[in-house]
Protein backbone atom coordinates (compact mmCIF):
# COMPACT_ATOMS: atom_id res chain seq x y z
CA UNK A 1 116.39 73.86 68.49
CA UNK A 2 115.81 74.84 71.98
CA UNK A 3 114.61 78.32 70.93
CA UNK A 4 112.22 76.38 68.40
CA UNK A 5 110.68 74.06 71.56
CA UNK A 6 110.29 77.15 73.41
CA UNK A 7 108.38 79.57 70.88
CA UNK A 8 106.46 76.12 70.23
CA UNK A 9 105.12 75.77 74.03
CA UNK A 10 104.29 79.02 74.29
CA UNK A 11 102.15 78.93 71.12
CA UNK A 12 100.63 75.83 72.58
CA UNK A 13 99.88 77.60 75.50
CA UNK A 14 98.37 80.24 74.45
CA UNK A 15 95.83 77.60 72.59
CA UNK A 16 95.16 75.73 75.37
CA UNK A 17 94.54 78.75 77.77
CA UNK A 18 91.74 79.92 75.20
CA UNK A 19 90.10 76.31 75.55
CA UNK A 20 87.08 75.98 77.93
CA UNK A 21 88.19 74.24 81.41
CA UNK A 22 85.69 71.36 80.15
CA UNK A 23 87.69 70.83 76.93
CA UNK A 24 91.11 71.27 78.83
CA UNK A 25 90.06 68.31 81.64
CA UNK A 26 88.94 66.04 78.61
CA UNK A 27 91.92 66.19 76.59
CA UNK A 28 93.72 65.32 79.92
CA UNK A 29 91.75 62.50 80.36
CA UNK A 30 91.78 61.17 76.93
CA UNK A 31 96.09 61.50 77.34
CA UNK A 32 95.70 59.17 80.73
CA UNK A 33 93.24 56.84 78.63
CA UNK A 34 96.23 56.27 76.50
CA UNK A 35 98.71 55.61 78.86
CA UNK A 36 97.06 53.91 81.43
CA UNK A 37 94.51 51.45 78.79
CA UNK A 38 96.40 51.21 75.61
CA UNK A 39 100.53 52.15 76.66
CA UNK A 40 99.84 50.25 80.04
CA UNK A 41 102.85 52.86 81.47
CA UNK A 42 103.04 50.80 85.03
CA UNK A 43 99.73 50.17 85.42
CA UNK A 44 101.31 47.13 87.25
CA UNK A 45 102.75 49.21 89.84
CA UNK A 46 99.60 50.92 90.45
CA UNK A 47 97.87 47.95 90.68
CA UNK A 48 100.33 46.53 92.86
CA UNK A 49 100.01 49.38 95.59
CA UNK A 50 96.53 49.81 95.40
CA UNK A 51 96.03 45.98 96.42
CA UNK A 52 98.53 46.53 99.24
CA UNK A 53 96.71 49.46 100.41
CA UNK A 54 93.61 48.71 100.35
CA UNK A 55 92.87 44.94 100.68
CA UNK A 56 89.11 45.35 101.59
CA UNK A 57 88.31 46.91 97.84
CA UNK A 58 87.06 45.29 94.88
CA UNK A 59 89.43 44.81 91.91
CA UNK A 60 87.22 47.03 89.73
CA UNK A 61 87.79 49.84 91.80
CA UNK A 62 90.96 49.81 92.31
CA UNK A 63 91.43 49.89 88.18
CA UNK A 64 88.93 52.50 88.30
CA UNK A 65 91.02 54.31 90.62
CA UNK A 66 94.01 53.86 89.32
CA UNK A 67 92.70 54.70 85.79
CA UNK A 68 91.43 58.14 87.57
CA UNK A 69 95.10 59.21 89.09
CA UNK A 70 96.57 58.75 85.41
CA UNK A 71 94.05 60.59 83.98
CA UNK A 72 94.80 63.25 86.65
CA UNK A 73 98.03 63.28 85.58
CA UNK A 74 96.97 63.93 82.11
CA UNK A 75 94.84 66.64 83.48
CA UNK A 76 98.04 68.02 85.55
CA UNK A 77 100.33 67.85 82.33
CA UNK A 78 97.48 70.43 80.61
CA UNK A 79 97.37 72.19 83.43
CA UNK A 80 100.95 72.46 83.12
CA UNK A 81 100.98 73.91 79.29
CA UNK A 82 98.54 76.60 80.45
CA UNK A 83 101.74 78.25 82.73
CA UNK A 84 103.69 79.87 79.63
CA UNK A 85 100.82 82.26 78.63
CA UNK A 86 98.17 82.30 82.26
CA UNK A 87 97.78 85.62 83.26
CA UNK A 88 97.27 86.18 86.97
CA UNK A 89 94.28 88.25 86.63
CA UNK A 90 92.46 85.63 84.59
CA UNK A 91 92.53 83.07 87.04
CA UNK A 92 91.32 84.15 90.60
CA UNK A 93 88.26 82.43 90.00
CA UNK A 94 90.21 78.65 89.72
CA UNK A 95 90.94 78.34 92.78
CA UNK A 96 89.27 77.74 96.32
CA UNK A 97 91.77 78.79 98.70
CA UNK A 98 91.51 77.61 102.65
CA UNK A 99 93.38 78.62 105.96
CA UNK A 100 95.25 81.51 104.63
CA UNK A 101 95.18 82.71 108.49
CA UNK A 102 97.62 79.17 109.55
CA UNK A 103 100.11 80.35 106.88
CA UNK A 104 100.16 83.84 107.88
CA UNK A 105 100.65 83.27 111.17
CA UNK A 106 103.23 80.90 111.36
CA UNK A 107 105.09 83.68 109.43
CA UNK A 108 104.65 85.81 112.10
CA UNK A 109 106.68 84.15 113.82
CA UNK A 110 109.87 85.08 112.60
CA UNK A 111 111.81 82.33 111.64
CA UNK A 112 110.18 81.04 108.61
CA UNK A 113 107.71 78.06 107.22
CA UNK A 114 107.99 74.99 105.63
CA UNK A 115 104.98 73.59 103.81
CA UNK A 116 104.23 69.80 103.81
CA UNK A 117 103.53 68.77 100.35
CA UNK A 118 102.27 66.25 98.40
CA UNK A 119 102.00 65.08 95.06
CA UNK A 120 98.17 65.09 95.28
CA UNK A 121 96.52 67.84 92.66
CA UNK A 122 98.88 69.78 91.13
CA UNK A 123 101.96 72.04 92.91
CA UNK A 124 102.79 73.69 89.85
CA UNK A 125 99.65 74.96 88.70
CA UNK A 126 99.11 75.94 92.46
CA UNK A 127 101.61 78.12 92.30
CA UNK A 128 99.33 80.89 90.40
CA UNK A 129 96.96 80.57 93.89
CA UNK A 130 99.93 81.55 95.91
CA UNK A 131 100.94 84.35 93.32
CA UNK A 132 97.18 85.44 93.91
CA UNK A 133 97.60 85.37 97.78
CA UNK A 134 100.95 87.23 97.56
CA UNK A 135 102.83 84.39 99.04
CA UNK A 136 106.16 83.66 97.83
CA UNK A 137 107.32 79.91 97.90
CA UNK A 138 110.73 77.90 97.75
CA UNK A 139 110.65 74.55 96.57
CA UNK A 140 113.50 71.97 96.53
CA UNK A 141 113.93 70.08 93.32
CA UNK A 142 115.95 67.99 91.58
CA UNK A 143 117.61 68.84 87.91
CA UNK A 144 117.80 67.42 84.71
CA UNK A 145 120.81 65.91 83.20
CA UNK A 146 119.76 67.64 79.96
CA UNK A 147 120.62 71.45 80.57
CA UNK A 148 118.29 72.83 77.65
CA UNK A 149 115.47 70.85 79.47
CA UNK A 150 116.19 71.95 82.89
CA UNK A 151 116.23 75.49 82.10
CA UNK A 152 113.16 75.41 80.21
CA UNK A 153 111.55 73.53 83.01
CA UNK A 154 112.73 75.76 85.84
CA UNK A 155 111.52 79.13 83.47
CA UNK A 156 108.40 77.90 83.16
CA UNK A 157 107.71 76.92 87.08
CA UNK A 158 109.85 80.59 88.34
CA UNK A 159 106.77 82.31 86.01
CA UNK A 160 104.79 83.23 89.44
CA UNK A 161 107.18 83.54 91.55
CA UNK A 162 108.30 79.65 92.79
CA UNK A 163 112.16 80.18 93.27
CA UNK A 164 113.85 76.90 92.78
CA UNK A 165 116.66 75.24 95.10
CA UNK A 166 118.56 72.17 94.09
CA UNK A 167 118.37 69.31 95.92
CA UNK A 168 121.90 68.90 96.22
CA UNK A 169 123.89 70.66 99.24
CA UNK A 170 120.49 72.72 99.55
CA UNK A 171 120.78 72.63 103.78
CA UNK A 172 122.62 76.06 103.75
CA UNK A 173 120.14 77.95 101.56
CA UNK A 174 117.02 76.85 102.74
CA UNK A 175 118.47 77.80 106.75
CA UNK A 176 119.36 81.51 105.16
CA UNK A 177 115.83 81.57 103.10
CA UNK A 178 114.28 80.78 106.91
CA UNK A 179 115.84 83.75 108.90
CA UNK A 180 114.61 85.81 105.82
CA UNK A 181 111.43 84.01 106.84
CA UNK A 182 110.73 82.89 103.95
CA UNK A 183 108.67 79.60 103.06
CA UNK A 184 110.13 76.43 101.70
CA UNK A 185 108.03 73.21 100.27
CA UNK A 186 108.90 70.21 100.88
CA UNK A 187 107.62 67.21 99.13
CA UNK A 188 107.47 63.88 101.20
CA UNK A 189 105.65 61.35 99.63
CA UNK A 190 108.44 59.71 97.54
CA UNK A 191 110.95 56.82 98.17
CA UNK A 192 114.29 57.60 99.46
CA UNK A 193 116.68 55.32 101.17
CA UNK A 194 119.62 56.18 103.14
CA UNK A 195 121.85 57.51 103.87
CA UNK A 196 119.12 61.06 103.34
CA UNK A 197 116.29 59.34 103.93
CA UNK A 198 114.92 57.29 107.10
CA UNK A 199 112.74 53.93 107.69
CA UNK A 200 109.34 55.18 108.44
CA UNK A 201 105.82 53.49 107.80
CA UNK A 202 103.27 54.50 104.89
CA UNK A 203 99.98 52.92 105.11
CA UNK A 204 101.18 50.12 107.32
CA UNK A 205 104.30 48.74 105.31
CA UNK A 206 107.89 49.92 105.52
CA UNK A 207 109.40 52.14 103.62
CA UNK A 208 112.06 54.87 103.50
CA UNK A 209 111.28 58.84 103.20
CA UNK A 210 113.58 62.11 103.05
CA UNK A 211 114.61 62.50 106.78
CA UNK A 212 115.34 66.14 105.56
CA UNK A 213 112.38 68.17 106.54
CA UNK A 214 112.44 66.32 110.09
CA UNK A 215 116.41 67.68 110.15
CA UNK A 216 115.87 71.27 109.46
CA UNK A 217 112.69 71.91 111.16
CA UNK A 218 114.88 69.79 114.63
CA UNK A 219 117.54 73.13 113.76
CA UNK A 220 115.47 75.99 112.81
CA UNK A 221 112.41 74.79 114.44
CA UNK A 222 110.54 76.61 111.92
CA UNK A 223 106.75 75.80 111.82
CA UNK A 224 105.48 73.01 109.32
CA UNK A 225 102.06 73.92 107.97
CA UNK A 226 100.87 70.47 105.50
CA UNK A 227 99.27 72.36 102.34
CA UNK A 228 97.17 70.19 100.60
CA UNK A 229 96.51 70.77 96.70
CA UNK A 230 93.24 68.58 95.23
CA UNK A 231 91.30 69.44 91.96
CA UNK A 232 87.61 69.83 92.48
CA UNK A 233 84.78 68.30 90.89
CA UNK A 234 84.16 71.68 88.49
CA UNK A 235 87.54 71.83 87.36
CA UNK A 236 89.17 74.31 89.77
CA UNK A 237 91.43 73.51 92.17
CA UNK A 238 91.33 73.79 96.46
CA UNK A 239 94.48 75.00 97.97
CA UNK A 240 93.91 74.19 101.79
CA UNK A 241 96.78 75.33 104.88
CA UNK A 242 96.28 73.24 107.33
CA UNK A 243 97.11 74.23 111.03
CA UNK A 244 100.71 73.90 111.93
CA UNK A 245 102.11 69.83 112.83
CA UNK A 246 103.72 70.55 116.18
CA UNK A 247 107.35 69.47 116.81
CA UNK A 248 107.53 66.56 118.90
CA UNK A 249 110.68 66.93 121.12
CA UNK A 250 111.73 63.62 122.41
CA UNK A 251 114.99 64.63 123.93
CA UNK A 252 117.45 62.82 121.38
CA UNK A 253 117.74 64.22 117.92
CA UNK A 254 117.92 61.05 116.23
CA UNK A 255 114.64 59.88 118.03
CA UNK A 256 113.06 62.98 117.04
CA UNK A 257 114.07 62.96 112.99
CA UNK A 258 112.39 59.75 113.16
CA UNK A 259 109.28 60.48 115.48
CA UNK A 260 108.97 64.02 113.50
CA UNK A 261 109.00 61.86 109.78
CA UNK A 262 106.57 59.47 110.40
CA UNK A 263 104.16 62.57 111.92
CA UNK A 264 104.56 64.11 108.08
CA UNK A 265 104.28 60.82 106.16
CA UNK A 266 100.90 59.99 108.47
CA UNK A 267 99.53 63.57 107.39
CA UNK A 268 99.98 62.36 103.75
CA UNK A 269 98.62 59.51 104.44
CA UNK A 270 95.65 61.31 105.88
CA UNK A 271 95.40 62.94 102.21
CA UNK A 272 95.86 59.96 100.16
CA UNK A 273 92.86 58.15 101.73
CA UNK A 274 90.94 61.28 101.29
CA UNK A 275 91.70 61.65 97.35
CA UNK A 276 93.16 58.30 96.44
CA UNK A 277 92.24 58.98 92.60
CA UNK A 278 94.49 62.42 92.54
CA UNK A 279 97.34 60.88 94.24
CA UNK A 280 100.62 59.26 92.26
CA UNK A 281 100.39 55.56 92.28
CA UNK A 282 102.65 54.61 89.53
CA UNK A 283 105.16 55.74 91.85
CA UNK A 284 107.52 52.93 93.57
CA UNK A 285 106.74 54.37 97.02
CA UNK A 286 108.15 50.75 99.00
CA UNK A 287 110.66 49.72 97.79
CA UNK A 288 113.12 47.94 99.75
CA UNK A 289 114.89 50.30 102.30
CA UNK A 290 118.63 48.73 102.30
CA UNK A 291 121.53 50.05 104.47
């Protein structure tokens, strides 16, 4: 069965890679369409936070907006069947790539990066820039219960290079992958309460976020350069490293996992209200943080 699903990706991939960008973008909007005007998948919840966020806009736009961040995900999921059969060499011209220089030169320094991500645009698909730039990236994710799917997933995404670190008992790796100096992503814009993750503020309300960036950048102090993925208005897709977020040494390590947090979670922040329509807003980002 599994070798079945696998032969019939690729063969979907290779039929969607031969479709022109136009086509590919409209068959991801037609799939959010579905979902987010005829399945309703948590439209709700998007809703919900978009009225929380911003209280100054209309209701119409905030459907329209949410409407446009499903659809992106429609567009993503595409985006994500192309992987199996891209070809490098077919796809320099997809992507508009900014502050290369910030990357390379927090390298330089010797002890590794971490990149602050978010789930604005599309990571995956982003990973054939890197592969273009020659960078290599680590990424900490979490696995599926379903083995067959998890391997499948984790091919697919280790195509161009992404090497792939549990999320569980990952503090050990990443520390050796940094005096390699290697580069590790870390994704921040997603609930977690404790005991990993930390009360910090998102857009004004409370909420809790992975303390675990804040924690290995207070031991390594490896520089944290925020790398922000967005999809253009033609279809490609801008990959921009930003200069490096400084770290903010209070004197007490507890004070400075939480002052170093809420630094990240305002730089996403920054993003969101930038590209509000690429960002994830069926996504429970506040719920209750409870000791």
């Amino acid at each position: 069965m599994r070798k079945f699903s696998v032969a019939f990706i690729n063969l979907l991939s290779q039929v969607v890679n031969r479709l022109p960008m136009s086509v590919q973008m409209a068959i991801g909007d037609f799939l959010g369409i579905i979902w987010f005007d005829i399945f309703r998948i948590r439209r709700g919840v998007a809703l919900e936070n978009l009225r929380n966020c911003f209280p100054d806009w209309s209701e119409k736009k905030r459907v329209t907006t949410a409407r446009k961040s499903i659809c992106h995900l429609g567009r993503a999921f595409v985006e994500f069947l192309r992987l199996p059969a891209a070809e490098l060499e077919d796809y320099a011209d997809h992507f508009e790539v900014q502050g290369l220089d910030n990357i390379r030169n927090a390298q330089k320094q010797g002890k590794g990066a971490f990149l602050l991500v978010s789930h604005i645009g599309n990571g995956d698909w982003a990973t054939v820039a890197f592969a273009l730039n020659g960078i290599r990236l680590s990424s900490i994710t979490k696995e599926f219960k379903w083995r067959a799917l998890n391997d499948f997933w984790f091919q697919i995404r280790r195509r161009f290079g992404l090497d792939l670190i549990p999320d569980r008992k990952s503090s050990l790796t990443i520390l050796k992958k940094l005096k390699q100096n290697e580069i590790i992503g870390f994704v921040l814009d997603q609930f977690l309460g404790p005991p990993i993750g930390i009360k910090t503020k998102f857009f004004g309300r409370e909420t809790g976020t992975p303390m675990g960036l804040a924690v290995l950048v207070e031991r390594s102090r490896a520089p944290v350069i925020p790398a922000l993925t967005y999809r253009l208005a033609d279809g490609r897709t801008a990959v921009v490293f930003e200069p490096e977020i400084p770290f903010v040494d209070t004197g007490d390590k507890e004070r400075n996992i939480q002052v170093n947090t809420q630094r990240y979670c305002d730089k996403i922040e920054e993003w969101v209200r930038k590209h509000p329509e690429q960002w994830m807003w069926v996504h429970r980002r506040w719920k209750e943080f409870r000791y």
